[in-house]
C-alpha atoms as a PDB file:
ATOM      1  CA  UNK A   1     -62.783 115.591   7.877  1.00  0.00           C
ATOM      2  CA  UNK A   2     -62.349 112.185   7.009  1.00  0.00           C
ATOM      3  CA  UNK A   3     -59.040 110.041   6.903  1.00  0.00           C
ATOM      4  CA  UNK A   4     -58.092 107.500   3.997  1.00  0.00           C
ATOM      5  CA  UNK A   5     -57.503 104.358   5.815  1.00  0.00           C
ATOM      6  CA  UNK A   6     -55.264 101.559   4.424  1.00  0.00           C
ATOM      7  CA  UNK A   7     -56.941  98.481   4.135  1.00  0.00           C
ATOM      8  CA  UNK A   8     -55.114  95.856   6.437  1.00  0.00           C
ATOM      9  CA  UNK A   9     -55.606  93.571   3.365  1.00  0.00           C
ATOM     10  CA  UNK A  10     -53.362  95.956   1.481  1.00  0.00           C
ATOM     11  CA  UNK A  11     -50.951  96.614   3.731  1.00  0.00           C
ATOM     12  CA  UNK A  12     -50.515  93.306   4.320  1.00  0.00           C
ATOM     13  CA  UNK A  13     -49.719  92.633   0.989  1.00  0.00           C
ATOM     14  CA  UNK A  14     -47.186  95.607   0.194  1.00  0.00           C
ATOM     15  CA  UNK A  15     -45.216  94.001   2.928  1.00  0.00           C
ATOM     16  CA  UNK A  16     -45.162  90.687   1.067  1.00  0.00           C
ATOM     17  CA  UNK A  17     -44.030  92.430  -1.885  1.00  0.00           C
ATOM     18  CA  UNK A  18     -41.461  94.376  -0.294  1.00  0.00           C
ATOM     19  CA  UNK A  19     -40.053  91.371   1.424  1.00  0.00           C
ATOM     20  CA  UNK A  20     -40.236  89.512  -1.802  1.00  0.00           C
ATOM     21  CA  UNK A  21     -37.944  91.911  -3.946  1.00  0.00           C
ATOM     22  CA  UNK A  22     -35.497  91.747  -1.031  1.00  0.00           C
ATOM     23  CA  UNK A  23     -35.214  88.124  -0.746  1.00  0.00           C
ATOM     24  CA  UNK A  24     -32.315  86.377  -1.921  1.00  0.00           C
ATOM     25  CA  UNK A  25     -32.876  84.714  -5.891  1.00  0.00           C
ATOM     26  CA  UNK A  26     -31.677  80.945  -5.557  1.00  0.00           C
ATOM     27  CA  UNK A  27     -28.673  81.102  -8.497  1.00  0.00           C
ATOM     28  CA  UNK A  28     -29.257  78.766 -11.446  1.00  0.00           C
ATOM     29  CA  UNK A  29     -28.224  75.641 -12.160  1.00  0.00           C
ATOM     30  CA  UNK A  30     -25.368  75.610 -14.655  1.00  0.00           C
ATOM     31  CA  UNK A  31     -23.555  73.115 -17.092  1.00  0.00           C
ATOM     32  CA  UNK A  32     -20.416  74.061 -19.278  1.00  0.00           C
ATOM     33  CA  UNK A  33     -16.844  73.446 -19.721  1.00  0.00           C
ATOM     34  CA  UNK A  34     -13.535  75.538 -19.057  1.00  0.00           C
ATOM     35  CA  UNK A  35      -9.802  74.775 -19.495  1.00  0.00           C
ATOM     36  CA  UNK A  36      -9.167  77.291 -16.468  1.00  0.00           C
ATOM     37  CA  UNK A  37      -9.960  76.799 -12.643  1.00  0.00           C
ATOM     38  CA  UNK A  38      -9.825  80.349 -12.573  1.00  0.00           C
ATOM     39  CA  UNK A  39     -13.358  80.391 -14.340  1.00  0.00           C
ATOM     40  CA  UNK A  40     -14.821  78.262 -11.689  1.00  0.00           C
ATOM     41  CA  UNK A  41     -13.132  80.185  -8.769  1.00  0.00           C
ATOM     42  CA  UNK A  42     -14.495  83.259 -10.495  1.00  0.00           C
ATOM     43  CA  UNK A  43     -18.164  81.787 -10.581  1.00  0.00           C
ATOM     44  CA  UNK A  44     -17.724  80.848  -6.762  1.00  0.00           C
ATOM     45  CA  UNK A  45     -16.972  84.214  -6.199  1.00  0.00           C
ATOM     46  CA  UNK A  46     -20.759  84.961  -7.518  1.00  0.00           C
ATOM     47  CA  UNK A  47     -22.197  82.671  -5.926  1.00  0.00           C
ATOM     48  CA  UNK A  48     -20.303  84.100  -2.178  1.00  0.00           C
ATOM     49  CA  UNK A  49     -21.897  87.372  -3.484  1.00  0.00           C
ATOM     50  CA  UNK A  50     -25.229  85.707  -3.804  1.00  0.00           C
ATOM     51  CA  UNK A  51     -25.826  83.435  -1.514  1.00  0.00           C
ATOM     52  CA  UNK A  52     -23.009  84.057   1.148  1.00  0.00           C
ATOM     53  CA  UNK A  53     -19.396  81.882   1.921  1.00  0.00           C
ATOM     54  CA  UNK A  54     -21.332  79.474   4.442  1.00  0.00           C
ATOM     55  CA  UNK A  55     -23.773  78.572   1.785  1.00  0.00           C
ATOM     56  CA  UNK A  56     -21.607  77.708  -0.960  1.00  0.00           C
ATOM     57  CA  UNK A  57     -19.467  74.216  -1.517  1.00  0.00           C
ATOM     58  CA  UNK A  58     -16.861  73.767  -3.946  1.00  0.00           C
ATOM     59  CA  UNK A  59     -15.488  70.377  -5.093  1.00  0.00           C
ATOM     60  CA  UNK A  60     -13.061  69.423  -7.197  1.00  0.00           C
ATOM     61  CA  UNK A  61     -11.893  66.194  -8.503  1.00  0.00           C
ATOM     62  CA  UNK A  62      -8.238  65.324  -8.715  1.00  0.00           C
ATOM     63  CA  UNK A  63      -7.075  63.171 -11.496  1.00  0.00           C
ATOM     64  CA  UNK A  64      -6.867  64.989 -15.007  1.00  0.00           C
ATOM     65  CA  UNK A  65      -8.285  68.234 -13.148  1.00  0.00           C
ATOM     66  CA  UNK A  66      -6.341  69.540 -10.538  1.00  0.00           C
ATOM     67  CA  UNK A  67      -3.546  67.077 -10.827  1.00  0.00           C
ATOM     68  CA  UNK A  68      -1.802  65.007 -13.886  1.00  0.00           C
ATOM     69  CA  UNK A  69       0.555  62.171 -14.033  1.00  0.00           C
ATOM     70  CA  UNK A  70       3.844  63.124 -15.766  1.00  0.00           C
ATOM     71  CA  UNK A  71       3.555  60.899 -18.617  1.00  0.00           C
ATOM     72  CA  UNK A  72       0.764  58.376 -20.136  1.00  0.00           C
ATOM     73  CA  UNK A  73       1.548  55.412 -17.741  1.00  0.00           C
ATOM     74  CA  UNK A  74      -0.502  55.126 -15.022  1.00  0.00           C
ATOM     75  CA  UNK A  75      -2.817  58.184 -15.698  1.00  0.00           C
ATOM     76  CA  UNK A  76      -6.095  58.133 -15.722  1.00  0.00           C
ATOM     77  CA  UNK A  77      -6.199  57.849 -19.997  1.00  0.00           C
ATOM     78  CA  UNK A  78      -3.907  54.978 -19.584  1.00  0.00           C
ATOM     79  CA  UNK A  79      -6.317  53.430 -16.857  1.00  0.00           C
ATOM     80  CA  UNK A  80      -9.519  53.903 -19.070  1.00  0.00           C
ATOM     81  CA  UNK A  81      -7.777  52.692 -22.099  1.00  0.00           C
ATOM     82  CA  UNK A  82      -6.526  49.167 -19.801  1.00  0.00           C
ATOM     83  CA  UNK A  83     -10.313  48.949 -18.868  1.00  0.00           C
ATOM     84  CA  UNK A  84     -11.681  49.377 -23.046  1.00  0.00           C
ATOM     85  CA  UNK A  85      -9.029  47.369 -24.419  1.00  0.00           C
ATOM     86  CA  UNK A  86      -9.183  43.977 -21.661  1.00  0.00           C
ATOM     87  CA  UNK A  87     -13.069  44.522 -22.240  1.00  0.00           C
ATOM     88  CA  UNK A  88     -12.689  43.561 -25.969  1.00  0.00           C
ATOM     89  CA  UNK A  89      -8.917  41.750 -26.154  1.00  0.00           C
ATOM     90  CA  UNK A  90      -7.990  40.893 -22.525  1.00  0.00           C
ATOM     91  CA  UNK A  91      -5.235  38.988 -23.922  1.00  0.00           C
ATOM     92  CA  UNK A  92      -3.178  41.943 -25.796  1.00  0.00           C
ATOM     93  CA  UNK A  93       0.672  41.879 -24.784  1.00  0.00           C
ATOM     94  CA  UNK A  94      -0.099  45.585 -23.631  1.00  0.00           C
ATOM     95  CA  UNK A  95      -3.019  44.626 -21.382  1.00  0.00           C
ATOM     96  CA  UNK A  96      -2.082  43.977 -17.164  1.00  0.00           C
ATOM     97  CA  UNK A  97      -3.762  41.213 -15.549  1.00  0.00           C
ATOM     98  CA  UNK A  98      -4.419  44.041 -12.456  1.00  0.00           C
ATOM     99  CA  UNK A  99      -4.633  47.068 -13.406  1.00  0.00           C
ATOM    100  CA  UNK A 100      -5.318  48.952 -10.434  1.00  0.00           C
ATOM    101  CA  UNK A 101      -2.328  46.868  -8.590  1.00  0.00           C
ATOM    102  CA  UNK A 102      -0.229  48.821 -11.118  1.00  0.00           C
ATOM    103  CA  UNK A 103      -1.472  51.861 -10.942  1.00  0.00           C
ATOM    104  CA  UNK A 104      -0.762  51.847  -7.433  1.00  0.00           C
ATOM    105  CA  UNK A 105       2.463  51.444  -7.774  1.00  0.00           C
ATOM    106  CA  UNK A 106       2.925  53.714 -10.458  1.00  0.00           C
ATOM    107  CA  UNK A 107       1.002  56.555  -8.258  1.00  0.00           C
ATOM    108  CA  UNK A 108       3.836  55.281  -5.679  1.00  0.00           C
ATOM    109  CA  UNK A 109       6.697  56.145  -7.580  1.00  0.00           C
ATOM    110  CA  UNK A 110       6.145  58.470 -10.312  1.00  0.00           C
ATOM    111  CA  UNK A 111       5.285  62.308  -9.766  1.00  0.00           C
ATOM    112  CA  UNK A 112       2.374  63.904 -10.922  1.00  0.00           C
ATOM    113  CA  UNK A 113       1.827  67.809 -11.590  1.00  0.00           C
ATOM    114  CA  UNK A 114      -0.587  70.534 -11.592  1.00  0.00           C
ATOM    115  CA  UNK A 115      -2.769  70.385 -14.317  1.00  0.00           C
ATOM    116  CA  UNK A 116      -2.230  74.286 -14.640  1.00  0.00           C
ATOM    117  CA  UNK A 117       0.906  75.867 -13.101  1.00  0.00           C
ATOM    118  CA  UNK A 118      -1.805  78.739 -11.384  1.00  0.00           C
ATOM    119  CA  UNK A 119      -3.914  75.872  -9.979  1.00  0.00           C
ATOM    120  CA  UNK A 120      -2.832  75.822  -6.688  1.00  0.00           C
ATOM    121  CA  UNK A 121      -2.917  79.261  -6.390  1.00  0.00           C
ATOM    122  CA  UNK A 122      -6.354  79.645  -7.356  1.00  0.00           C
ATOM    123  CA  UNK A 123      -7.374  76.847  -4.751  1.00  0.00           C
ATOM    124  CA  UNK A 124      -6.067  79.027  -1.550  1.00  0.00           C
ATOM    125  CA  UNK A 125      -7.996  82.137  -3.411  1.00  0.00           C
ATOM    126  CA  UNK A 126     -10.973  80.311  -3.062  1.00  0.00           C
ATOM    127  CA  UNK A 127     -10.053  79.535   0.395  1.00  0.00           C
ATOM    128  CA  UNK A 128      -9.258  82.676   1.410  1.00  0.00           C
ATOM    129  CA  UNK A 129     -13.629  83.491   0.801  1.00  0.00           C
ATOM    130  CA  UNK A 130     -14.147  80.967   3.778  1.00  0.00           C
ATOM    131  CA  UNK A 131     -15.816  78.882   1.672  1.00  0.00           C
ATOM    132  CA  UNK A 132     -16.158  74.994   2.210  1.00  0.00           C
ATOM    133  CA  UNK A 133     -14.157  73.534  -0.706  1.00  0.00           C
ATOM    134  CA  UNK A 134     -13.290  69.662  -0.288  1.00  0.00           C
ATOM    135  CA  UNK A 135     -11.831  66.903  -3.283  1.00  0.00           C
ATOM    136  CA  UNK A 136     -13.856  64.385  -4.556  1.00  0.00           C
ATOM    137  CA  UNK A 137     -11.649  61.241  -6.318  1.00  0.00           C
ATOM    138  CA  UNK A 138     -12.838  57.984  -7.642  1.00  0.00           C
ATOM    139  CA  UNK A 139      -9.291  56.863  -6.279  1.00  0.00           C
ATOM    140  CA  UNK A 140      -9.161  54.155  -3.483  1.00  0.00           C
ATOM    141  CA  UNK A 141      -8.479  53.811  -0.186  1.00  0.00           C
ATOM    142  CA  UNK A 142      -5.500  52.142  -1.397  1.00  0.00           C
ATOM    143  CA  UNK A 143      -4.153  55.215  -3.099  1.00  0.00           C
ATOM    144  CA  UNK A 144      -4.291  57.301   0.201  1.00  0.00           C
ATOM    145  CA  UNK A 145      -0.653  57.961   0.597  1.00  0.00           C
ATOM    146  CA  UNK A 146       0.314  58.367  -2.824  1.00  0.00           C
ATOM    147  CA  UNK A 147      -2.722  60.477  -3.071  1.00  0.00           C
ATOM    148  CA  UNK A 148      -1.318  62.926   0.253  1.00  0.00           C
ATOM    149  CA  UNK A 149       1.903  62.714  -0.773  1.00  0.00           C
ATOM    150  CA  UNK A 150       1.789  64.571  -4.229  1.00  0.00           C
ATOM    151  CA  UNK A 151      -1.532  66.936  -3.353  1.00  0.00           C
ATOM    152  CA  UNK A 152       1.097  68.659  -0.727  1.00  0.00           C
ATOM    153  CA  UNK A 153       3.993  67.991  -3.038  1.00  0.00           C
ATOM    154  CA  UNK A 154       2.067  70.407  -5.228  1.00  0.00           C
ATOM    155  CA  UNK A 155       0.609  72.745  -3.052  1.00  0.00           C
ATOM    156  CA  UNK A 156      -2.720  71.782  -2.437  1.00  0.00           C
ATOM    157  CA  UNK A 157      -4.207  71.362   0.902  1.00  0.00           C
ATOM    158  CA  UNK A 158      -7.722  70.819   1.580  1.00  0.00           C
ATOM    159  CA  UNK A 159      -8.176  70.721   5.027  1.00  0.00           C
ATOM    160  CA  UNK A 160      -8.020  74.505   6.150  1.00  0.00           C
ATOM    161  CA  UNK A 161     -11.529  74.469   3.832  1.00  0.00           C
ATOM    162  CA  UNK A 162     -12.487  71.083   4.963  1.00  0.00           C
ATOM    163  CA  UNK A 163     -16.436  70.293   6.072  1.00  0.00           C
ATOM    164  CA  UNK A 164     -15.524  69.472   9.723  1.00  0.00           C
ATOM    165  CA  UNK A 165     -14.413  67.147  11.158  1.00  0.00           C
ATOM    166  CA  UNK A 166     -11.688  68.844   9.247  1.00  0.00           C
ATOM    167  CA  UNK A 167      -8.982  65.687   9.962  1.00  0.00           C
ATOM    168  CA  UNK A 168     -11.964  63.623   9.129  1.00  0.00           C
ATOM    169  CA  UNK A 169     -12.176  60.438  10.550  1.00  0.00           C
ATOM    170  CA  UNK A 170      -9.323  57.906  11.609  1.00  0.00           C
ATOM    171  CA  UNK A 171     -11.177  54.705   9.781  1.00  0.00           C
ATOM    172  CA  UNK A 172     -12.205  53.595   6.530  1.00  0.00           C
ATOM    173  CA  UNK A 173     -15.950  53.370   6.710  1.00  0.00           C
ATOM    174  CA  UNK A 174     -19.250  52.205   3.613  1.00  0.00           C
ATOM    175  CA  UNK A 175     -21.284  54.960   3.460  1.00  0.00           C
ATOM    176  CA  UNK A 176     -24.828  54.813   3.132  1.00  0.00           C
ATOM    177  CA  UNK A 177     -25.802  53.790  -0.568  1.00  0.00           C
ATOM    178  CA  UNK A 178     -22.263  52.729  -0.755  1.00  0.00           C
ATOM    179  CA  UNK A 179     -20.457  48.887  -1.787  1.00  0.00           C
ATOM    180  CA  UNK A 180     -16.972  49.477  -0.798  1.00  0.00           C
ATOM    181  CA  UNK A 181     -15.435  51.211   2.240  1.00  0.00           C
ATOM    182  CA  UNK A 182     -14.389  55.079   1.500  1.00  0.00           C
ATOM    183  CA  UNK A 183     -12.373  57.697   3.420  1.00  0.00           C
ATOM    184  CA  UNK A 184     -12.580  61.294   4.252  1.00  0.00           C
ATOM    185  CA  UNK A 185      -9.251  62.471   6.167  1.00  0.00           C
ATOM    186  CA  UNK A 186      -8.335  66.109   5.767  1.00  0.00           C
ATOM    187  CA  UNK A 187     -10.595  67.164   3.421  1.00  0.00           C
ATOM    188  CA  UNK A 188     -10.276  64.619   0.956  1.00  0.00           C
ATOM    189  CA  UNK A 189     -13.008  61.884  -0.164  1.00  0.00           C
ATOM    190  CA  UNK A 190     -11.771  58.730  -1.476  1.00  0.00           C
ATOM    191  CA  UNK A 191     -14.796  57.201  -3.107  1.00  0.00           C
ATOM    192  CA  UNK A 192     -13.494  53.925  -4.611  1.00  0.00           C
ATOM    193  CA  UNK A 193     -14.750  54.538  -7.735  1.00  0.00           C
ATOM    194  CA  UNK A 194     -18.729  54.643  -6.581  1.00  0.00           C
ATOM    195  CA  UNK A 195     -21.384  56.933  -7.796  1.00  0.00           C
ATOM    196  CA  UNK A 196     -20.063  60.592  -6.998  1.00  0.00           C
ATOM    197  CA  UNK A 197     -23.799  62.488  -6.223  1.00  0.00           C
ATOM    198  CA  UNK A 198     -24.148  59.699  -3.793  1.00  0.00           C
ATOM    199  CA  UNK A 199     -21.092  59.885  -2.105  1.00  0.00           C
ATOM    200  CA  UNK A 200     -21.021  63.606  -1.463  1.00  0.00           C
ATOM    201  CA  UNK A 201     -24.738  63.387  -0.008  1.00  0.00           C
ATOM    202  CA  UNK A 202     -23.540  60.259   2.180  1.00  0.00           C
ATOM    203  CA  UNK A 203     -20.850  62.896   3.621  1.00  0.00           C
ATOM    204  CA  UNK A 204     -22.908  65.849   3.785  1.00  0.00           C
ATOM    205  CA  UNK A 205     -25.197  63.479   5.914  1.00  0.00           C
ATOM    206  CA  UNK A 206     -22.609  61.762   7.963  1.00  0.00           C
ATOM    207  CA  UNK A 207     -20.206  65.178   8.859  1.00  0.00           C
ATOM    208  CA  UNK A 208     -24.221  66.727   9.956  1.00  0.00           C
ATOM    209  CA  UNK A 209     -23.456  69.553   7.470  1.00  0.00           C
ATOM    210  CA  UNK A 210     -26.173  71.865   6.423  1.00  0.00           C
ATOM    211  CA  UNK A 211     -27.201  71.629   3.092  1.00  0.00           C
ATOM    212  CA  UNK A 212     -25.745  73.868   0.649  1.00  0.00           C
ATOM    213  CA  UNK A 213     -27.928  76.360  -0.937  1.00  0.00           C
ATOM    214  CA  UNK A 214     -24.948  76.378  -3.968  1.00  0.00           C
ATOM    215  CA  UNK A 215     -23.062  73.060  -5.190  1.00  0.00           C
ATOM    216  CA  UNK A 216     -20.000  74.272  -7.284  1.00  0.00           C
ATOM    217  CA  UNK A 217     -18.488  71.341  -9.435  1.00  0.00           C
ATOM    218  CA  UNK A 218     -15.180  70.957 -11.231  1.00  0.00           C
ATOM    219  CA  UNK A 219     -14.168  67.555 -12.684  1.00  0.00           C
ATOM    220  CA  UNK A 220     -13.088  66.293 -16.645  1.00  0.00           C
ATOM    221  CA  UNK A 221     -15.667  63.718 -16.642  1.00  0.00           C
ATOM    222  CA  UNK A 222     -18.978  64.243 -17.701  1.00  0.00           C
ATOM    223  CA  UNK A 223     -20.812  61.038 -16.238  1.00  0.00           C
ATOM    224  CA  UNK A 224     -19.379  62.530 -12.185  1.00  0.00           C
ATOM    225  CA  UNK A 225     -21.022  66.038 -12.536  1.00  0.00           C
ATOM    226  CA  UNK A 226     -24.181  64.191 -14.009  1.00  0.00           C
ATOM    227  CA  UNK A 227     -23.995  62.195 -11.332  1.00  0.00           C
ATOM    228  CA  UNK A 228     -24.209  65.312  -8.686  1.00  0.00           C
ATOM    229  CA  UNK A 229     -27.234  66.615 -10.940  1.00  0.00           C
ATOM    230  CA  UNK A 230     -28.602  63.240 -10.695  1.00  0.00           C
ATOM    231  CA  UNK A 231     -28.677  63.555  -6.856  1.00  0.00           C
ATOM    232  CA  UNK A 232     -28.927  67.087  -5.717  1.00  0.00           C
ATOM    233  CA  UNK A 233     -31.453  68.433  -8.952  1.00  0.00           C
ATOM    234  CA  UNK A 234     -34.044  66.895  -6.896  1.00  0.00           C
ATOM    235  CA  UNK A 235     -33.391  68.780  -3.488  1.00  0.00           C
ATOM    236  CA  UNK A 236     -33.917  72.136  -4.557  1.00  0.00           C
ATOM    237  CA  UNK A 237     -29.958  72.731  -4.502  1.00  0.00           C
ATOM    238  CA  UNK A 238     -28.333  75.005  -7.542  1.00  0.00           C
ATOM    239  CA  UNK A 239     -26.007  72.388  -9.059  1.00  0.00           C
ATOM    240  CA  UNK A 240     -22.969  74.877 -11.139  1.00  0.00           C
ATOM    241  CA  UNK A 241     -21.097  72.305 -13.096  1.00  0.00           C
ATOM    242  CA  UNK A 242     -17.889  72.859 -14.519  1.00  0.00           C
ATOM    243  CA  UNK A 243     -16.143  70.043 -16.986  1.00  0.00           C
ATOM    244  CA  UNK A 244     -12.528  70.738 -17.047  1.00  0.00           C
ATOM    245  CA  UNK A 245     -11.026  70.671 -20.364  1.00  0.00           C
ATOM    246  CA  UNK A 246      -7.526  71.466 -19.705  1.00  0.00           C
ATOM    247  CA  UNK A 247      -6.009  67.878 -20.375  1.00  0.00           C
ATOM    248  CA  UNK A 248      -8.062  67.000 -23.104  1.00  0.00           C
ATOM    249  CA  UNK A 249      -5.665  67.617 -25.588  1.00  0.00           C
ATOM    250  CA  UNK A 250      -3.638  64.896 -23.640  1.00  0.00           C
ATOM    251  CA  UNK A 251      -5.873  62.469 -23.080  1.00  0.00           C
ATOM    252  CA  UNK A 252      -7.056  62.452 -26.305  1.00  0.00           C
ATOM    253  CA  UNK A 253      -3.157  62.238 -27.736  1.00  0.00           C
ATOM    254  CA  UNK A 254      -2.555  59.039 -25.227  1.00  0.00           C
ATOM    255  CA  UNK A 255       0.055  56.669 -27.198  1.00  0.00           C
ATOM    256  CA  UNK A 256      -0.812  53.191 -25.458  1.00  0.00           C
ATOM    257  CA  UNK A 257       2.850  51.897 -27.291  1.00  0.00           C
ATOM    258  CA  UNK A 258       4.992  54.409 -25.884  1.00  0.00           C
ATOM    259  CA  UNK A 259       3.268  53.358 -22.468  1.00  0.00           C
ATOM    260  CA  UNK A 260       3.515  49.915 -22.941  1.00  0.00           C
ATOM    261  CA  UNK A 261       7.771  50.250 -23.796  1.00  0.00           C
ATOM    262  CA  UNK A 262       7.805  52.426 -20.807  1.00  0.00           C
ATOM    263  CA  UNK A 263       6.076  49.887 -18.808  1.00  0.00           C
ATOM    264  CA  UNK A 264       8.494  47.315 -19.879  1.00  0.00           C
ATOM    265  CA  UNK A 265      11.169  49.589 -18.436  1.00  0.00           C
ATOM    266  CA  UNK A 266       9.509  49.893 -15.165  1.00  0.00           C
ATOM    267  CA  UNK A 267       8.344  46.446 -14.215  1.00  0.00           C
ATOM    268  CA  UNK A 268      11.131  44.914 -13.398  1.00  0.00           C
ATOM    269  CA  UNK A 269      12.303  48.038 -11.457  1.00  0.00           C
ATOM    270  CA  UNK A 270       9.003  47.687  -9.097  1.00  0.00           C
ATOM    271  CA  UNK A 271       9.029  44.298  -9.057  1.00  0.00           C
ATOM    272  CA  UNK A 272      12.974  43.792  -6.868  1.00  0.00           C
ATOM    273  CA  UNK A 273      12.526  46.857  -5.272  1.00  0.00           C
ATOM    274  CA  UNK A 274       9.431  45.195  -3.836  1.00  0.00           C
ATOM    275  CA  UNK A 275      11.275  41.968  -3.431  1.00  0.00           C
ATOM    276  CA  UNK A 276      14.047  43.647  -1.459  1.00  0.00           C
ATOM    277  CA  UNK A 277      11.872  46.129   0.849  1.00  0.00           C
ATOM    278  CA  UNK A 278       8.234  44.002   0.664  1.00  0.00           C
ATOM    279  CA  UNK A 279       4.768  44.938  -0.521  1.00  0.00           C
ATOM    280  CA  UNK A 280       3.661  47.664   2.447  1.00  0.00           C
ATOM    281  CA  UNK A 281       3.176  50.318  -0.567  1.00  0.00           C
ATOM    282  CA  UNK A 282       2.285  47.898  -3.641  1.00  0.00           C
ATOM    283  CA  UNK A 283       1.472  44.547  -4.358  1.00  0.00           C
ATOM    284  CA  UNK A 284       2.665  43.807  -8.029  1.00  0.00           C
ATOM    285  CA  UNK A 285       2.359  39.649  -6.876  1.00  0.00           C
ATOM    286  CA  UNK A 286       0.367  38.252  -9.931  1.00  0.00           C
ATOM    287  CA  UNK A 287      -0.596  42.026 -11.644  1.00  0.00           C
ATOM    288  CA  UNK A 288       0.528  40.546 -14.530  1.00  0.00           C
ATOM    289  CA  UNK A 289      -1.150  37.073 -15.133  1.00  0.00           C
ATOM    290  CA  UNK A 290      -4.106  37.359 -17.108  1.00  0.00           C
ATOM    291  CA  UNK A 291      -6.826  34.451 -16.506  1.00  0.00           C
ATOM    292  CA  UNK A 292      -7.455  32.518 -19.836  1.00  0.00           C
ATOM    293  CA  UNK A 293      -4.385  33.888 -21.965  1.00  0.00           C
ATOM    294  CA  UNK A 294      -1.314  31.994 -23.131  1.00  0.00           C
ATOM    295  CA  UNK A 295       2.187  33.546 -22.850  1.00  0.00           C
END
């Protein structure tokens, strides 16, 4: 009697096959917009199903997506809208000589809120799946305290998710690819306004993390999640890009006269208290001049 053999050929090749249904599909990328951070926590939650906690990396921007000034003046429409208008009439009454002096000081005293009353909420959620999850802000160095100060004013605190060091490190520091000195402290990436897909691989790169097989993305500008497509397309990592629509309405309703009266109001407020108690938290010395115009 004979006995069928199996070919080792074939044997070898149902065990690729078998192997090959069981391996893990790579999600893919994704681009599209939401108004809630509950859609993006939700598609994390996928991707943990997927891919695993360990393997995923949430960021999230700050201005005009998880946090909001309380009024025009000195939010982020009010900043863009400075930049437009001294582009093409740098000597308009309304225009500041230095605008990011001012907005300092405006982060310094006003308040800002959640950009959805749940947001904070659905940040620890997130959390709570172990996954990484760190901010990513074009804000200064500069804006560091101000920055702190309203993120746990508001409930948000990124360093129980934070790539480690968690605390970060103690000094400002140019990353590689960088211009201008940045700062990672608990969590949070100040990236002084530099190329976003360039900063978070600098980090990934300095803190010795592993790659992420997942890149989760929330932020209300376009150009910064292009810019993370721009740089991690090319490594084989799923970019999932959210655009956060929530305070469009907002931005697009931005009233650059009823910021300008309020301005007026608050100048000369932040201008003696900084005489009395001196410039440690903002320098508002010369904000105003504008080279080239006439009073």
């Amino acid at each position: 009697m004979h006995h069928f053999q199996v070919p080792r050929l074939l044997i070898a090749l149902l065990f690729t096959l078998i192997a090959s249904s069981c391996a893990v599909t790579p999600p893919a990328r994704h681009s599209g917009q939401t108004n809630d951070v509950g859609a993006f926590v939700a598609d994390a939650r996928t991707q943990v199903s997927v891919v695993g906690a360990p393997r995923v990396l949430a960021v999230f921007d700050l201005d005009n997506t998880l946090l909001a000034m309380e009024q025009g003046l000195g939010s982020d429409q009010w900043y863009e809208w400075q930049k437009e208008q001294h582009a093409h009439e740098p000597c308009d009454p309304r225009v500041v000589g230095d605008r990011l002096a001012v907005q300092g000081a405006l982060y310094f005293a006003s308040a800002m809120r959640p950009t959805q009353p749940d947001a904070p909420e659905l940040l620890r959620e997130l959390q709570d799946l172990n996954v990484p999850v760190i901010a990513l802000t074009s804000r200064g160095v500069d804006f560091r305290l101000q920055t702190f100060r309203e993120l746990r004013r508001n409930g948000y605190d990124f360093r129980r998710s934070a790539l480690s060091p968690e605390a970060g490190w103690p000094d400002d520091f140019v990353p590689d690819n960088g211009i201008r000195p940045v700062r990672y402290e608990d969590g949070v990436f100040l990236t002084t306004g530099q190329h976003k897909g360039a900063m978070l691989d600098a980090l990934l790169r300095k803190t010795g993390a592993e790659m992420p097989s997942v890149i989760l993305m929330l932020d209300d500008k376009q150009t910064n999640l292009d810019a993370i497509h721009e740089t991690f397309d090319p490594l084989g990592v799923s970019v999932r890009s959210w655009r956060y629509a929530g305070e469009d309405g907002l931005v697009a309703g931005f009233d650059p006269e009823a910021s300008d009266r309020l301005w007026q109001q608050a100048a000369p407020a932040l201008d003696s208290l900084q005489q009395v108690f001196g410039a440690d938290h903002y320098d508002l010395n010369g904000a105003m001049h504008k080279s080239g115009c006439t009073d």
